[in-house]
PDB file of N, CA and C in Angstrom:
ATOM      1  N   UNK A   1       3.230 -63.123 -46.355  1.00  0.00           N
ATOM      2  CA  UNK A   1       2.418 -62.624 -45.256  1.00  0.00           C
ATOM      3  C   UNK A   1       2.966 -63.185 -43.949  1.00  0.00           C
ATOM      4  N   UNK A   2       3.434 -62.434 -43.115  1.00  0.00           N
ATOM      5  CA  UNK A   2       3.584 -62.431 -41.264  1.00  0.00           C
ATOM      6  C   UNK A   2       2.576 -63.814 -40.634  1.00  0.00           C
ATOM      7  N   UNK A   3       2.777 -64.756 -40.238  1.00  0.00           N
ATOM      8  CA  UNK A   3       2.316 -65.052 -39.424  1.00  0.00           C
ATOM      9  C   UNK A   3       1.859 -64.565 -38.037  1.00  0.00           C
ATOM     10  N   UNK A   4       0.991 -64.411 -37.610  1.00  0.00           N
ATOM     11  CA  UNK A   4       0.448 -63.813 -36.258  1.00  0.00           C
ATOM     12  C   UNK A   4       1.011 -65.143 -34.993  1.00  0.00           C
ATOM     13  N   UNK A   5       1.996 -64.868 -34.500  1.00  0.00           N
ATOM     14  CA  UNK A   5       2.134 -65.490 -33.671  1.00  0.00           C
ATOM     15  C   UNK A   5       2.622 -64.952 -32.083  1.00  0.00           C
ATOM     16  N   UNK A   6       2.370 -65.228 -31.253  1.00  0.00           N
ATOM     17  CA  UNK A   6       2.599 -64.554 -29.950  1.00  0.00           C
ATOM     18  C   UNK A   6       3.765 -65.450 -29.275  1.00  0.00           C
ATOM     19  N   UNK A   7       4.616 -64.951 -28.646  1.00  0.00           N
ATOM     20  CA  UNK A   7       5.983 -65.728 -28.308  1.00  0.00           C
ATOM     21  C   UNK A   7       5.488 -65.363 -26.611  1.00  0.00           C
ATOM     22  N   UNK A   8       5.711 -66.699 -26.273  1.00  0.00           N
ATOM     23  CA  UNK A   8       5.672 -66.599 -24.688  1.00  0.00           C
ATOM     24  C   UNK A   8       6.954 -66.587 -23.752  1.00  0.00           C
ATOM     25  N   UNK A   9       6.946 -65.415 -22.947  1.00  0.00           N
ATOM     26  CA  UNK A   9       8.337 -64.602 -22.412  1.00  0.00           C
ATOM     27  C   UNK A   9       8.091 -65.141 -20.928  1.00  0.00           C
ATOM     28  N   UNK A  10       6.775 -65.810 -20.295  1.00  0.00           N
ATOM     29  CA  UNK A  10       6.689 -65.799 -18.967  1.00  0.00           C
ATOM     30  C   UNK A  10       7.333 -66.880 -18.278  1.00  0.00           C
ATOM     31  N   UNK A  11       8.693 -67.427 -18.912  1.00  0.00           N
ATOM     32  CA  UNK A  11      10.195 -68.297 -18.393  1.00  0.00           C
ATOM     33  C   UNK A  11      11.050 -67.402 -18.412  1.00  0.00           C
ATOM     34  N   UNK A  12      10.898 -66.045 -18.912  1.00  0.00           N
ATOM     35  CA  UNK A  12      12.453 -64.948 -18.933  1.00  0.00           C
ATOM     36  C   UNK A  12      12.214 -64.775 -17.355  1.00  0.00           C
ATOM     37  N   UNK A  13      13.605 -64.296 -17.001  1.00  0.00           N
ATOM     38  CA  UNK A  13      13.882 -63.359 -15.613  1.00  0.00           C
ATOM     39  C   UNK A  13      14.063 -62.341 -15.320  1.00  0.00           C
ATOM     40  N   UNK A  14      13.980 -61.932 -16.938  1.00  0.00           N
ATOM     41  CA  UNK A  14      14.438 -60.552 -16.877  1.00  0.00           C
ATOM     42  C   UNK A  14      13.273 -59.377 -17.863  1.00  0.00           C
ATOM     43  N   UNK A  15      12.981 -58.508 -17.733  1.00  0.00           N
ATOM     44  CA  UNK A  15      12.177 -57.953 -18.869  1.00  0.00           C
ATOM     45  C   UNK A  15      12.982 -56.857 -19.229  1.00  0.00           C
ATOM     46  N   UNK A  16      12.866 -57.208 -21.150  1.00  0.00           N
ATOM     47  CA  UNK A  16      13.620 -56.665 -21.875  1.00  0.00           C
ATOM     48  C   UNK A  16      12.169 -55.416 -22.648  1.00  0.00           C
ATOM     49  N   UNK A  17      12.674 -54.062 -22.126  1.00  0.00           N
ATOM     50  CA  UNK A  17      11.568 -53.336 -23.016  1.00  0.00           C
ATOM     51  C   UNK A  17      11.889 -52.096 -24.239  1.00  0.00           C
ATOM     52  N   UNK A  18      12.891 -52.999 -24.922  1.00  0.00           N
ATOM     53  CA  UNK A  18      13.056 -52.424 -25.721  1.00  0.00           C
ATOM     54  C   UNK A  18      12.158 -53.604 -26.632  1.00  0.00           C
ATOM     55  N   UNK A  19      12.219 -54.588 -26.371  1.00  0.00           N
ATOM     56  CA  UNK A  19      10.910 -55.568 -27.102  1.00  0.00           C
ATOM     57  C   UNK A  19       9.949 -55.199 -27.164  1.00  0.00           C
ATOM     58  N   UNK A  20       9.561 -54.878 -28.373  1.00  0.00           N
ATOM     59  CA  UNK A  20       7.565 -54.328 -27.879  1.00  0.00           C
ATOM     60  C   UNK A  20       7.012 -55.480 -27.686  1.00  0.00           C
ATOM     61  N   UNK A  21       7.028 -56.621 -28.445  1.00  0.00           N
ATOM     62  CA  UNK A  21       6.580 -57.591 -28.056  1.00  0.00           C
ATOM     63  C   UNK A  21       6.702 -58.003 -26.698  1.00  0.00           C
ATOM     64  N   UNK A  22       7.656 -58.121 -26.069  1.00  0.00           N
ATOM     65  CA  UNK A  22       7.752 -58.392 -24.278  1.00  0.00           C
ATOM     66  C   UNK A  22       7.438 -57.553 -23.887  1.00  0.00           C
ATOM     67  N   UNK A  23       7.459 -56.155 -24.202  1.00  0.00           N
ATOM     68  CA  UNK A  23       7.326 -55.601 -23.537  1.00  0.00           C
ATOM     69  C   UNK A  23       5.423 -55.021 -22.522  1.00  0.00           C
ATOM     70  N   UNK A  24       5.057 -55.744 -24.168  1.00  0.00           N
ATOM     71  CA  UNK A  24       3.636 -55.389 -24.347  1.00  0.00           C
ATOM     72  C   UNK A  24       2.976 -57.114 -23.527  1.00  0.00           C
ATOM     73  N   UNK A  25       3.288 -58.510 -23.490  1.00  0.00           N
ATOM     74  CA  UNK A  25       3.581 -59.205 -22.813  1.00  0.00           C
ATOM     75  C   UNK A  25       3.549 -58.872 -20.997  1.00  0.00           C
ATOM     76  N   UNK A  26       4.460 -58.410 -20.921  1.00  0.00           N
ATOM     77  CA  UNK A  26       5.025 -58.384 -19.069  1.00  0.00           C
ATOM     78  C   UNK A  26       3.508 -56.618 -18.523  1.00  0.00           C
ATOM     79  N   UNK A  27       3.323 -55.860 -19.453  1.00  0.00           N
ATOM     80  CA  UNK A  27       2.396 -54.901 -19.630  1.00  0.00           C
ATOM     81  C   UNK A  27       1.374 -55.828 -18.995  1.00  0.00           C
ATOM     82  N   UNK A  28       0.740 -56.833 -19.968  1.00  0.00           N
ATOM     83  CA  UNK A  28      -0.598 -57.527 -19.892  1.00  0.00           C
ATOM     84  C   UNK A  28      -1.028 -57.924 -18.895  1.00  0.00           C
ATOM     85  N   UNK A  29       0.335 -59.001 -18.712  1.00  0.00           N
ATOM     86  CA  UNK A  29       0.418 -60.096 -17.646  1.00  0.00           C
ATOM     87  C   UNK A  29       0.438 -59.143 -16.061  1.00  0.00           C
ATOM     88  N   UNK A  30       1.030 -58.430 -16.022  1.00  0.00           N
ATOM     89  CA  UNK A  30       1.348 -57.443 -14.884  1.00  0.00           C
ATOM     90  C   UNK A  30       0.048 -56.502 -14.760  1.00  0.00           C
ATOM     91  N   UNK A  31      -0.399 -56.167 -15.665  1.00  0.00           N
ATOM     92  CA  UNK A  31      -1.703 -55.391 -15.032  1.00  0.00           C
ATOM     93  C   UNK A  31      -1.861 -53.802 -15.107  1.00  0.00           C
ATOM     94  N   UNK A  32      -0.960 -54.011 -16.103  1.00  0.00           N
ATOM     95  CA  UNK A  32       0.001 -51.925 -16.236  1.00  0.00           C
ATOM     96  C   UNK A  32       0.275 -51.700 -17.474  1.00  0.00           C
ATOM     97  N   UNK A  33       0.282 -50.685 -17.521  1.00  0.00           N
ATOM     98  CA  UNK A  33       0.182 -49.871 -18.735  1.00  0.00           C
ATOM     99  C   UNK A  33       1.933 -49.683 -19.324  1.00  0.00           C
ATOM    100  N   UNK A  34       2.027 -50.261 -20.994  1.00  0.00           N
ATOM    101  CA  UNK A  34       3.411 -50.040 -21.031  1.00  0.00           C
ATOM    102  C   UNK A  34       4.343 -48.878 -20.154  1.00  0.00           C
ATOM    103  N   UNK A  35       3.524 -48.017 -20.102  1.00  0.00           N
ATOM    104  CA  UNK A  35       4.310 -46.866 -19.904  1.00  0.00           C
ATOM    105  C   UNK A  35       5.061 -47.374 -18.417  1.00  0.00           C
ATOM    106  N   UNK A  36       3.742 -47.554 -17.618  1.00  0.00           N
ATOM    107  CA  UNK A  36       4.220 -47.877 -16.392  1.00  0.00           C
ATOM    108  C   UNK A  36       4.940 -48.790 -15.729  1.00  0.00           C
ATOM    109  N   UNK A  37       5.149 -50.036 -16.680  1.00  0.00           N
ATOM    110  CA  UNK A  37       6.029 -50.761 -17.015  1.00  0.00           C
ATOM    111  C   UNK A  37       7.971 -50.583 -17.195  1.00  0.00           C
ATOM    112  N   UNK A  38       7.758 -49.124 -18.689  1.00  0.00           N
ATOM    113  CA  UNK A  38       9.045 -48.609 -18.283  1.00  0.00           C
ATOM    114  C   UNK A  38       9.205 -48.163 -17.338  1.00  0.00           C
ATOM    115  N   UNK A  39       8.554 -47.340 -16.977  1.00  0.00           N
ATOM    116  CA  UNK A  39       9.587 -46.604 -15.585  1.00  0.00           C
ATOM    117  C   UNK A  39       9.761 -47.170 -13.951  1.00  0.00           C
ATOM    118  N   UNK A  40       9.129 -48.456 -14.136  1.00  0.00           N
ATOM    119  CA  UNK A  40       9.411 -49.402 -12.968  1.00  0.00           C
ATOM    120  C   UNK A  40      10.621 -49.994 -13.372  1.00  0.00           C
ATOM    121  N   UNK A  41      10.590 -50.243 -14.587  1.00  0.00           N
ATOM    122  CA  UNK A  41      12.026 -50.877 -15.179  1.00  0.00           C
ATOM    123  C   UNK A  41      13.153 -49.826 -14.763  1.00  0.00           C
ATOM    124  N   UNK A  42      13.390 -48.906 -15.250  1.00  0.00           N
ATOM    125  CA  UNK A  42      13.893 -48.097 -14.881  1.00  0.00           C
ATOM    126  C   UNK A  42      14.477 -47.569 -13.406  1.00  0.00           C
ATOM    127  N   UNK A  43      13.545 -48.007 -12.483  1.00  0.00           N
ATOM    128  CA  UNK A  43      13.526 -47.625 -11.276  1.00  0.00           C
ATOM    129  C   UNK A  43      14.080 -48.561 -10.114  1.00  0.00           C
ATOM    130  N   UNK A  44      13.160 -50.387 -10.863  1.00  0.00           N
ATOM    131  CA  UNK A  44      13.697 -51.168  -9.637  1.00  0.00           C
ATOM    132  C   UNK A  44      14.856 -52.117 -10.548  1.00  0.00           C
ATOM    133  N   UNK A  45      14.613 -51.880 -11.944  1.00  0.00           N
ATOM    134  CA  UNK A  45      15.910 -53.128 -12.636  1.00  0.00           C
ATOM    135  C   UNK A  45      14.515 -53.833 -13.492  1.00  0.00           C
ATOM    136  N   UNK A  46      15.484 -54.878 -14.243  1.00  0.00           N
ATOM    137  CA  UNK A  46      14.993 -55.676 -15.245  1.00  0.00           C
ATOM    138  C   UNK A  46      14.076 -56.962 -14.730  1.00  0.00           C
ATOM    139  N   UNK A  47      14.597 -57.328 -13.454  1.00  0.00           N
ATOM    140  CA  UNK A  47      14.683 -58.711 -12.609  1.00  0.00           C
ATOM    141  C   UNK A  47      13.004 -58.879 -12.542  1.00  0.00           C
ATOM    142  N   UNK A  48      12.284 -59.872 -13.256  1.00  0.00           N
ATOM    143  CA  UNK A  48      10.638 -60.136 -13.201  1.00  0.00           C
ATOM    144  C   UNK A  48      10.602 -60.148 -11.766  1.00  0.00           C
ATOM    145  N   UNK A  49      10.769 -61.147 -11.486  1.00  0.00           N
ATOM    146  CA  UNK A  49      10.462 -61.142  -9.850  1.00  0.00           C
ATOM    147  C   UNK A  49      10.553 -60.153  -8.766  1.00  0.00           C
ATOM    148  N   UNK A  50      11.605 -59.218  -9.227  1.00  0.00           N
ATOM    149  CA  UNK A  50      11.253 -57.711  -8.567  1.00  0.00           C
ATOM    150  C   UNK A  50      10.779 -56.900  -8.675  1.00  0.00           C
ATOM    151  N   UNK A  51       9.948 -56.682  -9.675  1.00  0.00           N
ATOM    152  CA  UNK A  51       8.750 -56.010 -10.278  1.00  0.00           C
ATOM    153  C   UNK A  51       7.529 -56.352  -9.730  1.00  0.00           C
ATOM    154  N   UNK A  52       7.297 -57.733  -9.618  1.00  0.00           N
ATOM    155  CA  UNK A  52       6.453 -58.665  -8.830  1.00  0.00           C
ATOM    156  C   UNK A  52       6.160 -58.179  -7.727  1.00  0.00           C
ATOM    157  N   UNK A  53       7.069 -58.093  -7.091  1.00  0.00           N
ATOM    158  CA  UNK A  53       7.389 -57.699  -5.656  1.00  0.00           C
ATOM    159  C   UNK A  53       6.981 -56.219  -5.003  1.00  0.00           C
ATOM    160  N   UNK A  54       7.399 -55.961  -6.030  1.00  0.00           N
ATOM    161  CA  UNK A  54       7.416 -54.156  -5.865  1.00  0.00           C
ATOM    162  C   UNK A  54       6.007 -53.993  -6.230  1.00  0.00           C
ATOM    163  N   UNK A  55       4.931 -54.347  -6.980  1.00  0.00           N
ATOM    164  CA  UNK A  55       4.010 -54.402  -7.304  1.00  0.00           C
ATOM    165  C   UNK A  55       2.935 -55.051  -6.447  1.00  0.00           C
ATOM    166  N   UNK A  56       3.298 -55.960  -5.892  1.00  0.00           N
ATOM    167  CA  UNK A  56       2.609 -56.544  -5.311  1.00  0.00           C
ATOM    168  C   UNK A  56       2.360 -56.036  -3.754  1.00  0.00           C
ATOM    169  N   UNK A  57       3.610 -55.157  -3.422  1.00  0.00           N
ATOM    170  CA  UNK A  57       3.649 -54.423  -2.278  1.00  0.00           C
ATOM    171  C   UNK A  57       2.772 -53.445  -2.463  1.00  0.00           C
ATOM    172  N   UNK A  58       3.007 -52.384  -3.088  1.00  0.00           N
ATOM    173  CA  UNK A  58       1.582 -51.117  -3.657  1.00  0.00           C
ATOM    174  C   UNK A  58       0.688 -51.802  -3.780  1.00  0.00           C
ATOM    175  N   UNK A  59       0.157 -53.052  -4.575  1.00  0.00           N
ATOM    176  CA  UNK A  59      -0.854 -53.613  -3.587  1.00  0.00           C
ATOM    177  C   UNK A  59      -1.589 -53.537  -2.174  1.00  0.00           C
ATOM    178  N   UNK A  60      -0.679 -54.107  -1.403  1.00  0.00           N
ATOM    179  CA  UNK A  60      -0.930 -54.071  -0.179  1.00  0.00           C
ATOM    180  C   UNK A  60      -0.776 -53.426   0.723  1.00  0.00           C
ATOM    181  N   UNK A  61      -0.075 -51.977   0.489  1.00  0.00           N
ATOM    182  CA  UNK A  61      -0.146 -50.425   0.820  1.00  0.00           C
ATOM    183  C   UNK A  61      -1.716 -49.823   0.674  1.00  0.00           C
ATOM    184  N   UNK A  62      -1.894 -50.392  -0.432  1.00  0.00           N
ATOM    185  CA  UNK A  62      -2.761 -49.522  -0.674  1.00  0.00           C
ATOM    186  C   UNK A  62      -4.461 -50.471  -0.576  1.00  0.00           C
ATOM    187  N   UNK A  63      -4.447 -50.849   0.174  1.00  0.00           N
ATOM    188  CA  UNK A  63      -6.341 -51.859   0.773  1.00  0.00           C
ATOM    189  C   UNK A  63      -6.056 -51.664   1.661  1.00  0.00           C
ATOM    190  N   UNK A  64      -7.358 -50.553   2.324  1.00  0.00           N
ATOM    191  CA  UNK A  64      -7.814 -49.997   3.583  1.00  0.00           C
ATOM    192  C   UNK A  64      -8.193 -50.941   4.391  1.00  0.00           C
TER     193      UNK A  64
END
């Protein structure tokens, strides 16, 4: 039987989403839906901290 264990990714720099496990991870932690996850990947790169960024900006685009 599998142990249930959760591996903590929030020291990577990079997000890898072909991991479901990270991928579902950087999902949580970030506040987004896998999906939306890939296609930021896709769009701005792998780099956590630029996801951050980019995220955190639509944030603050978007409070009236």
């Amino acid at each position: 039987m599998k142990a249930n264990t959760q591996v903590d990714f929030s020291q990577s720099k990079n997000i890898n989403i072909a991991n479901n496990a990270e991928l579902n991870f950087w999902s949580k932690s970030l506040g987004i839906t896998n999906e939306t996850l890939v296609m930021l990947v896709h769009e701005i790169g792998t780099d956590v901290e630029d996801v951050k960024y980019y995220l955190q900006r639509i944030k603050l685009l978007n409070v009236r």
